[in-house]
Protein backbone atom coordinates (compact mmCIF):
# COMPACT_ATOMS: atom_id res chain seq x y z
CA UNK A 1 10.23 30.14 18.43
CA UNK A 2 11.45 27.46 15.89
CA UNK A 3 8.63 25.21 14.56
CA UNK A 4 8.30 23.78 11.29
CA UNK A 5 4.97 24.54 9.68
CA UNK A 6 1.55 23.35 11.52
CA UNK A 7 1.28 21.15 9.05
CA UNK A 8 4.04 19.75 9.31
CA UNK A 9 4.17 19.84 13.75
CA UNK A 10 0.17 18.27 13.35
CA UNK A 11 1.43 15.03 11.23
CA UNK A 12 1.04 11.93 13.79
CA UNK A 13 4.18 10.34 14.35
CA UNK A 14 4.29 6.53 13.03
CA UNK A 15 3.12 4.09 15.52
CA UNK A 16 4.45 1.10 13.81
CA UNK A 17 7.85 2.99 13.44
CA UNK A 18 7.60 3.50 17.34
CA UNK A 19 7.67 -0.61 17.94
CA UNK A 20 9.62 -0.86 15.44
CA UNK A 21 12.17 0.81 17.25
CA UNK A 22 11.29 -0.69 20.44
CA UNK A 23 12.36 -3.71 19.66
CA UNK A 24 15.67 -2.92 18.20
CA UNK A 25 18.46 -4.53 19.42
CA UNK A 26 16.41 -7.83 20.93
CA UNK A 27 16.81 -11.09 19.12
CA UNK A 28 13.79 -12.77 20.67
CA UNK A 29 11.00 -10.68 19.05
CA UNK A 30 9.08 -12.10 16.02
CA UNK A 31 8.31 -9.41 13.89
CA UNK A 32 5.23 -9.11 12.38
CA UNK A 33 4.55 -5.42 12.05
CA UNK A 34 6.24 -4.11 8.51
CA UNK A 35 4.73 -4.68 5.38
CA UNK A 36 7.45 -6.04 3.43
CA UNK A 37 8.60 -9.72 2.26
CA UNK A 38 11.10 -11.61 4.26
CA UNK A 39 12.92 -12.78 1.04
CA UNK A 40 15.50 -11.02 -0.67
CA UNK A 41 14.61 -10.21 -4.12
CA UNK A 42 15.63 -12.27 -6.88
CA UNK A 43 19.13 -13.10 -7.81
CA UNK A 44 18.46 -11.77 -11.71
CA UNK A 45 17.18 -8.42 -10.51
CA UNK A 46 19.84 -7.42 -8.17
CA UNK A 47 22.41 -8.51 -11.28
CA UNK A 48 20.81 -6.23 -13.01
CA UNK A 49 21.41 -3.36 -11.23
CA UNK A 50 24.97 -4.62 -10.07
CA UNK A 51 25.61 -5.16 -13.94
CA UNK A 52 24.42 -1.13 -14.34
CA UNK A 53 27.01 -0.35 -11.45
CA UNK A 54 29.44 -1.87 -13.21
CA UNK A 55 29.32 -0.59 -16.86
CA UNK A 56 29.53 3.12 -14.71
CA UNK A 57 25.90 3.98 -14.86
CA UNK A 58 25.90 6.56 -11.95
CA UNK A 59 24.64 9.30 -13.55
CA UNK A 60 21.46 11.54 -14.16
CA UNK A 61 19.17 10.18 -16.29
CA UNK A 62 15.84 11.90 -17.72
CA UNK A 63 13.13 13.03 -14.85
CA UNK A 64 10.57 10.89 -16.08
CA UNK A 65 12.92 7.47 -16.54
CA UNK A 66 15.01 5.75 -18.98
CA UNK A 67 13.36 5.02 -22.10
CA UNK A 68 13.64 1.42 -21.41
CA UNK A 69 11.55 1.48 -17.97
CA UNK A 70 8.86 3.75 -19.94
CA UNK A 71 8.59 1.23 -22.53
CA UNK A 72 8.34 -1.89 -19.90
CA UNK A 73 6.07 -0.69 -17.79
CA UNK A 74 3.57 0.25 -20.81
CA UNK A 75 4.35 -3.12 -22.30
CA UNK A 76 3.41 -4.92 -18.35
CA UNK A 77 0.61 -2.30 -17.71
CA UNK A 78 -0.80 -2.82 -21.21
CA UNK A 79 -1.03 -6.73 -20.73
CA UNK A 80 -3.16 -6.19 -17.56
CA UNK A 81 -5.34 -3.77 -18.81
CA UNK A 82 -5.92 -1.39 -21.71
CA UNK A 83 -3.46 -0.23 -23.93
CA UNK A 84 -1.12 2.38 -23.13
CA UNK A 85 1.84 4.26 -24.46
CA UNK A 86 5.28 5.35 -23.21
CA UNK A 87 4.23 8.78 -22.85
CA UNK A 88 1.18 7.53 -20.34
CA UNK A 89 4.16 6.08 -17.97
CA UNK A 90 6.60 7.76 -15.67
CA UNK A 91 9.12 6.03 -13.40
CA UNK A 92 9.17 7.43 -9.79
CA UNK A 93 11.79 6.84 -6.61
CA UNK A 94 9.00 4.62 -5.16
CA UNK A 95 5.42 4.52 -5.02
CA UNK A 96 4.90 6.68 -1.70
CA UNK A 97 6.76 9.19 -4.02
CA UNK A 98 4.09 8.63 -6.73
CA UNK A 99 1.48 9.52 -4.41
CA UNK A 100 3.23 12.59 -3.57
CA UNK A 101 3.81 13.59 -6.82
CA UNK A 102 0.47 12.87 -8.23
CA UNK A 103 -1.07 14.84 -5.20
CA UNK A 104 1.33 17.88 -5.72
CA UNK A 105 0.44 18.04 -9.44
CA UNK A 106 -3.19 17.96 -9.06
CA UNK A 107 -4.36 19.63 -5.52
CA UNK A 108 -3.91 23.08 -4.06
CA UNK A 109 -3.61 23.88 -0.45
CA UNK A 110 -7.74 23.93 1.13
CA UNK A 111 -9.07 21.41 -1.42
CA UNK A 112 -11.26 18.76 0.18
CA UNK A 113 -9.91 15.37 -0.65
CA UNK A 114 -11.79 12.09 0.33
CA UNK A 115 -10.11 8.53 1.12
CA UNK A 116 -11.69 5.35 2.01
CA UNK A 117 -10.06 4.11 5.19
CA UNK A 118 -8.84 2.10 7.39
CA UNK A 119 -5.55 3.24 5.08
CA UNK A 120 -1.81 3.44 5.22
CA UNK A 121 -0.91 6.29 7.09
CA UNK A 122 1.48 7.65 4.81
CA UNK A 123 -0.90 8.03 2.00
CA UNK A 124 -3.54 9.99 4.88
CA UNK A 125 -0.73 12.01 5.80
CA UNK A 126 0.17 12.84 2.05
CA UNK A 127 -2.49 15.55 1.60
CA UNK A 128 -2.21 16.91 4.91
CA UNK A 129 1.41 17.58 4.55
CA UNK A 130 0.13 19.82 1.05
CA UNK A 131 -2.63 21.79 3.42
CA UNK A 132 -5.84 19.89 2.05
CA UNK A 133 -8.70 18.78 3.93
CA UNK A 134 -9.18 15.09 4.05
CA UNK A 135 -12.84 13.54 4.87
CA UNK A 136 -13.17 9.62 4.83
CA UNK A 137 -15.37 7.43 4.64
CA UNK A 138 -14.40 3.74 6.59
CA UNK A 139 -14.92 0.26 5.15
CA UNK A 140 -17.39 -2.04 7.70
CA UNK A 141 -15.91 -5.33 9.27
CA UNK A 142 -17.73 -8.39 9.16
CA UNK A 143 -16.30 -11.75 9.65
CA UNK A 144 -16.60 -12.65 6.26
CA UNK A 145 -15.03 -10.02 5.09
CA UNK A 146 -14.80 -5.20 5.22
CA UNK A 147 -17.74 -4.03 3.10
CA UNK A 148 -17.73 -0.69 1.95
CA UNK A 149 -20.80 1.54 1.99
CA UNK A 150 -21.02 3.11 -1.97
CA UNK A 151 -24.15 4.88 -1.01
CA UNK A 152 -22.58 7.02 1.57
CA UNK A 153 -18.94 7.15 -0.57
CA UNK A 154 -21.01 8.85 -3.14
CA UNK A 155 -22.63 11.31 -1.25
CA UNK A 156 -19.34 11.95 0.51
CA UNK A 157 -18.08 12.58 -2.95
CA UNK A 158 -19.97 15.89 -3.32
CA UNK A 159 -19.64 18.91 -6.55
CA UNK A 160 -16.48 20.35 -5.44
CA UNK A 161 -14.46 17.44 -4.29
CA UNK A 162 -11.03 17.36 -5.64
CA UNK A 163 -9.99 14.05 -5.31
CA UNK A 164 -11.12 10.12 -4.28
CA UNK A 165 -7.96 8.32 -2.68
CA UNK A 166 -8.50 4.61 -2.80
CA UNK A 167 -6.05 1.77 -2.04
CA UNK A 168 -7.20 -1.25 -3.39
CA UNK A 169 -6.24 -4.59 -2.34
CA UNK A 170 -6.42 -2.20 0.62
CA UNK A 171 -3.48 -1.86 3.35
CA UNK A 172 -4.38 -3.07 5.93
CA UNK A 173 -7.43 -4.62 5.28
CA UNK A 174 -6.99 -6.86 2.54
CA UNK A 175 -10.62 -5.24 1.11
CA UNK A 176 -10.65 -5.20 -2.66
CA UNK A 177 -13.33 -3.07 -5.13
CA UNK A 178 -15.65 -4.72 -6.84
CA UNK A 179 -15.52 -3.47 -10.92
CA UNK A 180 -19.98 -2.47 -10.54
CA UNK A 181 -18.49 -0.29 -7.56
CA UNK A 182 -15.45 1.03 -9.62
CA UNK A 183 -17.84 2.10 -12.64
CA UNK A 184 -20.20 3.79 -10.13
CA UNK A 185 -17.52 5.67 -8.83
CA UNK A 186 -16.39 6.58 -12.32
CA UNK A 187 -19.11 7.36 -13.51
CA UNK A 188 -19.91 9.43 -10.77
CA UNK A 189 -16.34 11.18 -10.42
CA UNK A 190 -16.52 11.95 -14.47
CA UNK A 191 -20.21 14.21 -13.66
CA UNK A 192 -18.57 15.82 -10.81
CA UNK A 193 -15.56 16.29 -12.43
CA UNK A 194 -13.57 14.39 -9.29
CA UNK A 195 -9.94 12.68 -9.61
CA UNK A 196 -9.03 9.36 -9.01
CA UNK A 197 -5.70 8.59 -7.32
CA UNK A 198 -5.85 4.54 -7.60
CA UNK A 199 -2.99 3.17 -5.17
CA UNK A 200 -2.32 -0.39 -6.81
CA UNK A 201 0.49 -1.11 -4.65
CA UNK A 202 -1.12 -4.91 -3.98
CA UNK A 203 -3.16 -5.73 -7.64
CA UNK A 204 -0.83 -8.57 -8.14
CA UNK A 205 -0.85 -9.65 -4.64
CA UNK A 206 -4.47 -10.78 -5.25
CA UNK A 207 -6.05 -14.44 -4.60
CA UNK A 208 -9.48 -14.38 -6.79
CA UNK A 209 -10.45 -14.81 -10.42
CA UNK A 210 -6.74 -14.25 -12.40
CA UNK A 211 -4.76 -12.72 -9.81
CA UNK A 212 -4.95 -9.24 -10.96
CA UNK A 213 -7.12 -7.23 -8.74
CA UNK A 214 -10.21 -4.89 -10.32
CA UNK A 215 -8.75 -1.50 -11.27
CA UNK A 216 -9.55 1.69 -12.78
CA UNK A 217 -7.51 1.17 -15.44
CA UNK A 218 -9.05 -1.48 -17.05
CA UNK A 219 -12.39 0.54 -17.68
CA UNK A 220 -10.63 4.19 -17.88
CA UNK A 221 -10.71 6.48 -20.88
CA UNK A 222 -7.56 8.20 -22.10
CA UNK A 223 -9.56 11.64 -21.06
CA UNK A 224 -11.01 10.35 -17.65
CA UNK A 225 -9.24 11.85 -14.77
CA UNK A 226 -7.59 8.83 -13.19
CA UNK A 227 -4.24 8.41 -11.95
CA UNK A 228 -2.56 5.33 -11.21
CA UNK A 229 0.36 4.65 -8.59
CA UNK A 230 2.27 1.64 -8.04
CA UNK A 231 5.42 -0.19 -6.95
CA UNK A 232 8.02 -2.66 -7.46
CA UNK A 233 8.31 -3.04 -3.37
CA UNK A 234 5.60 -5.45 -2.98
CA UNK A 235 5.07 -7.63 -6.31
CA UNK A 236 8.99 -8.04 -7.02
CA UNK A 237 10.26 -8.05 -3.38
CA UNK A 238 11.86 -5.12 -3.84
CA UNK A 239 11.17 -2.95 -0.70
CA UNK A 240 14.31 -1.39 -0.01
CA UNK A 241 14.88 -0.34 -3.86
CA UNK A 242 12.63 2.60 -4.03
CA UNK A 243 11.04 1.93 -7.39
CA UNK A 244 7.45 3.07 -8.47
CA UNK A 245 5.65 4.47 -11.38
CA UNK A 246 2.29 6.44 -12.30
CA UNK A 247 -0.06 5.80 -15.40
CA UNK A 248 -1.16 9.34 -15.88
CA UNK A 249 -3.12 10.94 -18.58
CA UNK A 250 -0.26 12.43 -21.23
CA UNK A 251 -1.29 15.68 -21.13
CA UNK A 252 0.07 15.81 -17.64
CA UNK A 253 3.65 14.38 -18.30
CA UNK A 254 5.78 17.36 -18.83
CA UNK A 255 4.30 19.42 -15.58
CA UNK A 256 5.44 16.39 -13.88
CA UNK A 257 8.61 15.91 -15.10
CA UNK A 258 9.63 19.54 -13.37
CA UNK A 259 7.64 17.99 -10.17
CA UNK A 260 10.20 15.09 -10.08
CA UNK A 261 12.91 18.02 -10.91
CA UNK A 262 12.44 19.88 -8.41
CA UNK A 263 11.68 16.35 -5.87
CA UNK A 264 14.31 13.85 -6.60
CA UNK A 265 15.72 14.58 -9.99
CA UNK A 266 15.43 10.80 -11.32
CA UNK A 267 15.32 7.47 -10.37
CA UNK A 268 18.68 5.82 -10.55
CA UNK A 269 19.62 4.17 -13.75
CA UNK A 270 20.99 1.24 -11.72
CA UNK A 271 17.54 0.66 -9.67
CA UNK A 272 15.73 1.56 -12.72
CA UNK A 273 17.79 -1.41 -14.84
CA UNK A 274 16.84 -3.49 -11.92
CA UNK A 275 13.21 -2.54 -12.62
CA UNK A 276 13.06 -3.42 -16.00
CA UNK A 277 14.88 -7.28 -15.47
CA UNK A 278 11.65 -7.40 -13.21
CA UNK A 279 9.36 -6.18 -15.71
CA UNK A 280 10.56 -8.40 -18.16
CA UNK A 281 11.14 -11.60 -16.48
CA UNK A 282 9.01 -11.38 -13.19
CA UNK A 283 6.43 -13.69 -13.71
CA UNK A 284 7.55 -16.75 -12.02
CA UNK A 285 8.50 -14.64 -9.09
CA UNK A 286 5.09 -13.64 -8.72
CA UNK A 287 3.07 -16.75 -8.80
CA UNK A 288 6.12 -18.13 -6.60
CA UNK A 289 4.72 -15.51 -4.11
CA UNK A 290 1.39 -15.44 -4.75
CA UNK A 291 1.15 -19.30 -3.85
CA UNK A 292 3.14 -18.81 -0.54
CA UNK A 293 1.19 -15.94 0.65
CA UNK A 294 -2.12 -17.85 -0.51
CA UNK A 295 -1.06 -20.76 1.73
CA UNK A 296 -0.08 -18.42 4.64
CA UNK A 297 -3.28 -16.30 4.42
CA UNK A 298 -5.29 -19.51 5.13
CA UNK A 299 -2.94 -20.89 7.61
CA UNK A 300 -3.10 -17.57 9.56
CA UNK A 301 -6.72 -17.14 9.52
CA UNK A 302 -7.43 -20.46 10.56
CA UNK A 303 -5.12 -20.08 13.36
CA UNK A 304 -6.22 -17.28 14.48
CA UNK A 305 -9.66 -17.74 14.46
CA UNK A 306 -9.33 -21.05 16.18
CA UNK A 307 -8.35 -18.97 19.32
CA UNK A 308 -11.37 -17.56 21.82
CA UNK A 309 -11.85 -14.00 21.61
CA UNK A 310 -10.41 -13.49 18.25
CA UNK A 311 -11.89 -12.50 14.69
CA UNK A 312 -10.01 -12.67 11.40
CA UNK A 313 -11.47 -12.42 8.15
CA UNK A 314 -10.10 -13.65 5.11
CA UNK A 315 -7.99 -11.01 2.81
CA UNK A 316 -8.95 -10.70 -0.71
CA UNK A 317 -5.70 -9.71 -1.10
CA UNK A 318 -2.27 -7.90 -0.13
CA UNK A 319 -0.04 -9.65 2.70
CA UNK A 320 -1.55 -8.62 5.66
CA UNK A 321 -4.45 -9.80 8.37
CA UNK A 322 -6.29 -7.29 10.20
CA UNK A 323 -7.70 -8.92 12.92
CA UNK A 324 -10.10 -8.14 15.64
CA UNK A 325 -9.00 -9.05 19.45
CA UNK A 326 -12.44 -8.68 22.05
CA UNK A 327 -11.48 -5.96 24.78
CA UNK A 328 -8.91 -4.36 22.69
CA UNK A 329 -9.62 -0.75 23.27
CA UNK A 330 -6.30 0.75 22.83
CA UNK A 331 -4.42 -1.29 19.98
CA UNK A 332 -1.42 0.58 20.39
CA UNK A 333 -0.80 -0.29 23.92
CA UNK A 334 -1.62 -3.61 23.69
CA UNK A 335 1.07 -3.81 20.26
CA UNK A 336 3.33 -2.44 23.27
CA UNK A 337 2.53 -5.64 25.76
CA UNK A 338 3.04 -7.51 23.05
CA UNK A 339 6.16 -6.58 22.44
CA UNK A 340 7.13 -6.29 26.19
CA UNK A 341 6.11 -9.81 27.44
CA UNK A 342 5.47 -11.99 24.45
CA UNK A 343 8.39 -11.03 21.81
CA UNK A 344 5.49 -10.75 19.06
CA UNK A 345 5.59 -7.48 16.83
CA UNK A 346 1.95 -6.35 15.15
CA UNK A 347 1.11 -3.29 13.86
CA UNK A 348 -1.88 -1.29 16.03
CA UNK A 349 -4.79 -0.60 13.83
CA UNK A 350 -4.57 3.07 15.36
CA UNK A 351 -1.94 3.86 13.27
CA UNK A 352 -3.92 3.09 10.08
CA UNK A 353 -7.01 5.70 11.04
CA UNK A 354 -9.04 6.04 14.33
CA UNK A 355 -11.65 3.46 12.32
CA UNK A 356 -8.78 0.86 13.06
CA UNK A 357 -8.39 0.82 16.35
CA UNK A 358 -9.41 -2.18 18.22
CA UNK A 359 -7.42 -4.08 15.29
CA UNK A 360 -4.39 -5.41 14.93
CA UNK A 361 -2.43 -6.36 11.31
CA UNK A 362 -0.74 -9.01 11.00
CA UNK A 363 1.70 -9.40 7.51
CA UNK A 364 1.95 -13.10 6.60
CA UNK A 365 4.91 -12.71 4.42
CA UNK A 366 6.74 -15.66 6.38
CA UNK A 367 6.82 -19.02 6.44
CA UNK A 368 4.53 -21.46 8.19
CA UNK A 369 6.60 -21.99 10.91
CA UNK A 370 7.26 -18.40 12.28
CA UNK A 371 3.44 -18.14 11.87
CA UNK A 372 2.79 -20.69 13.85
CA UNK A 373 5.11 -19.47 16.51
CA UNK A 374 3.42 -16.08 16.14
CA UNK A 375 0.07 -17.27 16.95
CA UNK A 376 1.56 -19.72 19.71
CA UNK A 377 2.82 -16.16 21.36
CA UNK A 378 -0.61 -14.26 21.62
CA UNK A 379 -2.00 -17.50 22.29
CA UNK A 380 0.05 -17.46 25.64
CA UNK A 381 -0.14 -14.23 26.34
CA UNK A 382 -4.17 -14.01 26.12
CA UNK A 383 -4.56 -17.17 28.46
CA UNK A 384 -1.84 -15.55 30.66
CA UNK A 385 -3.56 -12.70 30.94
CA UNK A 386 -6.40 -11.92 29.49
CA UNK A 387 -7.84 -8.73 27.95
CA UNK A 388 -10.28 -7.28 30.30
CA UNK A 389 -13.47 -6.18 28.36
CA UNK A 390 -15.17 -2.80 29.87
């Protein structure tokens, strides 16, 4: 018999990817299902890396980024939250490839892992795939907003624990830490001698206080054992270039550098020149997006809410709605009768975690207009026909 490895054969296939490719080929369908901006990214960023094309910059570069990306991103990652150095920062071909990375540096095959879900499926997966055992521990819905539970996180988090995996602004829910519960969980983590893997994917995407979400590395010490992922995708609109970067402790650098070897070699120059325009002159581009996504958050909550049968809370941040429908048993096949008789793509809460399901998320990363026409869709289709509750 030819099988890859269980490991491999158990991973769940994606469910959004499954729609996704359901609804190739039809014009009609408003999609709604992949977290990613529907503007291109900035003119000055993509000359960047054309200019790097240009001047012949097609080559390998060194495993852990061009100096100028290293120097950037501890510059940016410095001015939101406590100092760090080149050496602290390593460029990576995309933040799902951070995670990876950071997981293959720091946990063997058996470890017990926990994450807080519900959570992107790719970073649930991420341990699996490397043979560890993953135990969670799932954020409460309310209508005012997911709660999590730190008295039961902490006693998840038991001696012997390798790792905490939290996404926060968290995808899909839009749930963001609170600093007293990020120094609890330090605190707690640095007795039991427990990693952190902080995703921070969405801390710019963030609609409170100064628009930089809580994180770890604002109250981290350089010996606490915190890493920190992160990505160009979301805060840049720049999905499709493949551009992250951890914040590790130094001491770690050079066993990661033969990780990325032996991985992908190197981000390329010409998407890492790219980076660093961003880095450097990204600023307006983010309040540009955090004021449109602000304004469709509240228009698609409202709208939402306003029909029977339907619970949204408001997101604290990220780009995304996850949304409660009464009757919805099976998210996934009602995503699927979405697709087939309205023309409106959503993501099932299923694929994010089994403490999804009965959800559905929504990314807002559109104009007011297509929103609108969004809701107008499961409007119809829920007076049409009705979800029938047990």
């Amino acid at each position: 018999m030819i099988a890859a490895r269980p490991a491999v054969r158990a991973l769940a296939a994606s469910k959004i990817r499954e729609l996704f490719n359901s609804g190739i080929g039809r014009s009609d369908i408003l999609p709604f299902w992949v977290g990613e901006p529907d503007e291109p990214t900035p003119e000055f960023i993509r000359k960047a890396g054309m200019d790097s094309i240009a001047a012949g910059e097609t080559f390998y570069t060194h495993n852990l980024g061009i100096p100028e990306i290293r120097a950037a991103l501890a510059a940016y990652v410095s001015g939101l939250h406590r100092g760090f150095q080149s050496r602290d920062v390593v460029a990576t071909s995309a933040g799902v490839n951070a995670l990876m990375l950071a997981t293959q540096l720091l946990v063997d095959p058996g470890e017990r892992v926990v994450e807080v879900v519900p959570l992107w499926p790719n970073l649930q997966e991420i341990p699996r795939i490397l043979g560890a055992r993953v135990e969670t521990v799932a954020l409460e819905f309310s209508p005012s907003g997911w709660v999590l539970d730190m008295e039961k996180l902490l006693k998840t988090l038991k001696p012997g624990t390798r790792a905490l995996y939290i996404n926060s602004p968290n995808n899909p829910t839009g749930w963001t830490i609170t600093r007293a519960d990020q120094e609890a969980i330090l605190g707690h983590c640095r007795r039991h001698g427990i990693w952190i893997f902080a995703d921070d994917a969405y801390e710019r995407l963030y609609y409170e206080g100064n628009g930089v979400a809580p994180s770890f590395l604002d109250i981290c010490a350089p010996e606490d054992r915190i890493i920190g992922t992160n990505t160009f995708s979301k805060t840049w609109l720049m999905p499709g270039w493949r551009l992250g970067w951890l914040v590790v402790p130094s001491e770690l650098t050079e066993d990661l550098g033969k990780l990325i070897e032996y991985n992908t070699s190197c981000a390329p120059v010409f998407v890492q020149r790219a980076g660093v325009a961003a880095l450097k002159q990204g600023e307006p581009v983010i309040a540009r997006t955090v004021a449109r996504l602000r304004k469709a958050r509240d228009f698609l909550v409202r709208e939402l809410n306003a029909i029977d049968g339907v619970s949204a809370a408001s997101p604290s941040g990220t780009m995304y709605v996850f949304f409660k429908v009464e009757g919805v048993d099976d998210s996934f096949e009602f995503c699927k009768r979405l697709v087939r008789d309205a023309g409106l793509g959503l993501a099932p809460g299923s694929a994010f975690g089994s403490h999804g399901e009965g959800f559905l998320r929504w990314c807002f990363a559109a104009s007011d207009e297509r929103l609108a026409e969004g809701v107008q869709r499961l409007r119809n289709l829920l007076v049409r026909n009705p979800v029938v509750t047990p």
